[in-house]
Every structure is written in C-alpha cells, then in structure tokens.
Protein backbone atom coordinates (compact mmCIF):
# COMPACT_ATOMS: atom_id res chain seq x y z
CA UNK A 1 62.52 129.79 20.05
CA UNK A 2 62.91 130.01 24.19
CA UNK A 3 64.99 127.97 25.31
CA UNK A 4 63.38 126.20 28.96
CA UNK A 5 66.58 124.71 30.26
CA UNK A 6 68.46 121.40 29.56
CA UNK A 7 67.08 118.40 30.16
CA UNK A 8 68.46 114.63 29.58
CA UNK A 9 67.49 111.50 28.84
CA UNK A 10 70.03 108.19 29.44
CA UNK A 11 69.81 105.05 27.19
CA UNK A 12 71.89 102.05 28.02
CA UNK A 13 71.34 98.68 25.74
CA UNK A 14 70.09 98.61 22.26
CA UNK A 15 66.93 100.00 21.94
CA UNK A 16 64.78 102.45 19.96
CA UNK A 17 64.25 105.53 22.67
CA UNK A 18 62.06 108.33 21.86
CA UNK A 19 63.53 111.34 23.73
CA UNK A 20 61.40 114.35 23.16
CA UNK A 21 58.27 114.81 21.18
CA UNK A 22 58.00 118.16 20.15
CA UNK A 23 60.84 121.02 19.10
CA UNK A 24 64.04 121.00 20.86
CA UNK A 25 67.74 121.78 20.60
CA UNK A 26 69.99 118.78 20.61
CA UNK A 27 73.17 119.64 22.70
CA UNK A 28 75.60 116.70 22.91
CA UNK A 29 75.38 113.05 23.10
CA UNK A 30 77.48 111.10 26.09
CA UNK A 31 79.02 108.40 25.43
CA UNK A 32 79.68 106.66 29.12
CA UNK A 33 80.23 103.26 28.08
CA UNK A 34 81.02 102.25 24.60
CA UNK A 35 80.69 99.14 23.31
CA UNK A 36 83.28 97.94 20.00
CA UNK A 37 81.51 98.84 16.88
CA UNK A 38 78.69 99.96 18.28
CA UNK A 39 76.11 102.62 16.23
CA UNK A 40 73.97 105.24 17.62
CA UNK A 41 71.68 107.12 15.28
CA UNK A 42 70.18 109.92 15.69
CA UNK A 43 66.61 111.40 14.15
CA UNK A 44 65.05 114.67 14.26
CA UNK A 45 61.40 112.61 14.13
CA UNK A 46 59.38 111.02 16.42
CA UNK A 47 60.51 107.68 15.00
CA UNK A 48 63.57 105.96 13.73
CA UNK A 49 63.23 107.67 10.42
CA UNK A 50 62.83 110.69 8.19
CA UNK A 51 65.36 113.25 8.69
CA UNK A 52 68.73 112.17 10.02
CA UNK A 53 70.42 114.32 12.47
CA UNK A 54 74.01 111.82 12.82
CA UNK A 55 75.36 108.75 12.67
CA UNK A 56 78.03 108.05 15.73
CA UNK A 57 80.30 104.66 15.05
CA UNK A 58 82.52 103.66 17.70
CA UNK A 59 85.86 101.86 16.77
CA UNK A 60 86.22 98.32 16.04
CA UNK A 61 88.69 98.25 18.95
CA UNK A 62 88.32 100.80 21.26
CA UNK A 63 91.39 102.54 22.69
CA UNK A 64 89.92 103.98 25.91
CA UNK A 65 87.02 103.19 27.86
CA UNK A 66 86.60 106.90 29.22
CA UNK A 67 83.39 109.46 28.05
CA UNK A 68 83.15 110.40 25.23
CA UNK A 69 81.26 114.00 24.63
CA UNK A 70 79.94 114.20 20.65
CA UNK A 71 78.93 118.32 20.58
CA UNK A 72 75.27 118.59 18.25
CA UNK A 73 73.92 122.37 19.09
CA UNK A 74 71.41 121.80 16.60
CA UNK A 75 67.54 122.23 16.01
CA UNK A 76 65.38 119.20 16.12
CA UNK A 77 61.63 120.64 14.79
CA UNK A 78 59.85 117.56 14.80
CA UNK A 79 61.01 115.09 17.71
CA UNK A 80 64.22 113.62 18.73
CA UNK A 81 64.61 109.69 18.12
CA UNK A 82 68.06 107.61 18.94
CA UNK A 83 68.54 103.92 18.07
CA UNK A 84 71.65 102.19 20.06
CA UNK A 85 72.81 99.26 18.04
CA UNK A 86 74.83 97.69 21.19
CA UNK A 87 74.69 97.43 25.19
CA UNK A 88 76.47 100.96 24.80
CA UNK A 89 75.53 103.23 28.05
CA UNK A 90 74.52 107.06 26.29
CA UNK A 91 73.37 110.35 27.92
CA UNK A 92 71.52 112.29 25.54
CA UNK A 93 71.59 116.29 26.84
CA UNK A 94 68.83 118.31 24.92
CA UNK A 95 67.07 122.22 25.65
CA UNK A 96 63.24 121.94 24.65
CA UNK A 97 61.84 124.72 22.73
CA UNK A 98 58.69 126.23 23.63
C-alpha cells in the first residue's frame, strides 16, 4: 500500500458519517468534546456494519473536558464508517491507500 498523506474528516452530533470509501489506514480518533456516556463506533465498511474496527465509551461522568487522542494505526480494506451516539465533537485522522 502507498500511503497519499493524512487526511481528516470532523463529526460533531450523533450521526452515521461515512468517512472514506475505499482502502485506508485509520490513524487516531479526536475526541474534542465529549459528551457523558457517549459511544463512537467504528467500522472498517462502507456502512454501520460488518467488521468492527472499535468501540470508544466515554465515562458516565467525565473528569476533564480536554482532547482526548484514541491511537488506531490500523488497515481499513473496505471503507471507514463511524456512528456518534451523542452531540460529542470527533476528528477522525486517516492516510488513504492507493
């Protein structure tokens, strides 16, 4: 795979975002505003199923309302799919593959 440089896509509010159709390499997920018990899921698809890539749960009570960096560095061969559960604010950093 070569790599074509890093590329991002931000989400904020629940919804069902299609980031990338095609191969790419899912770097991190930023979390810039959490929301209390919030989910973000995470599919190497082109929909919000098949293979899941993670599952990120924030805290019942959250602690801190500063970023939150969750480190992937993994291969998505299909597409990359995220579902937000809450009015959480994400930055989802991803290389495509050619």
């Amino acid at each position: 795979m070569k790599a074509a440089g890093s590329a991002f896509q931000n989400i904020a509010g629940a919804a069902t975002t299609l980031v990338r159709t095609g191969g790419c390499i899912l770097e991190r997920v930023v979390m810039n505003k959490r929301v209390a018990s919030g989910v973000v899921t995470i599919y190497d698809n082109t929909a919000a199923s098949g293979t899941k890539v993670g599952t990120i749960t924030n805290a019942g009570t959250l602690l801190s309302d500063a970023p939150v960096d969750v480190d992937y560095g993994v291969a998505c061969r299909t597409g990359l799919t995220v579902v937000t559960s809450a009015a959480d604010d994400i930055t989802v950093v991803y290389t495509p593959t050619l």
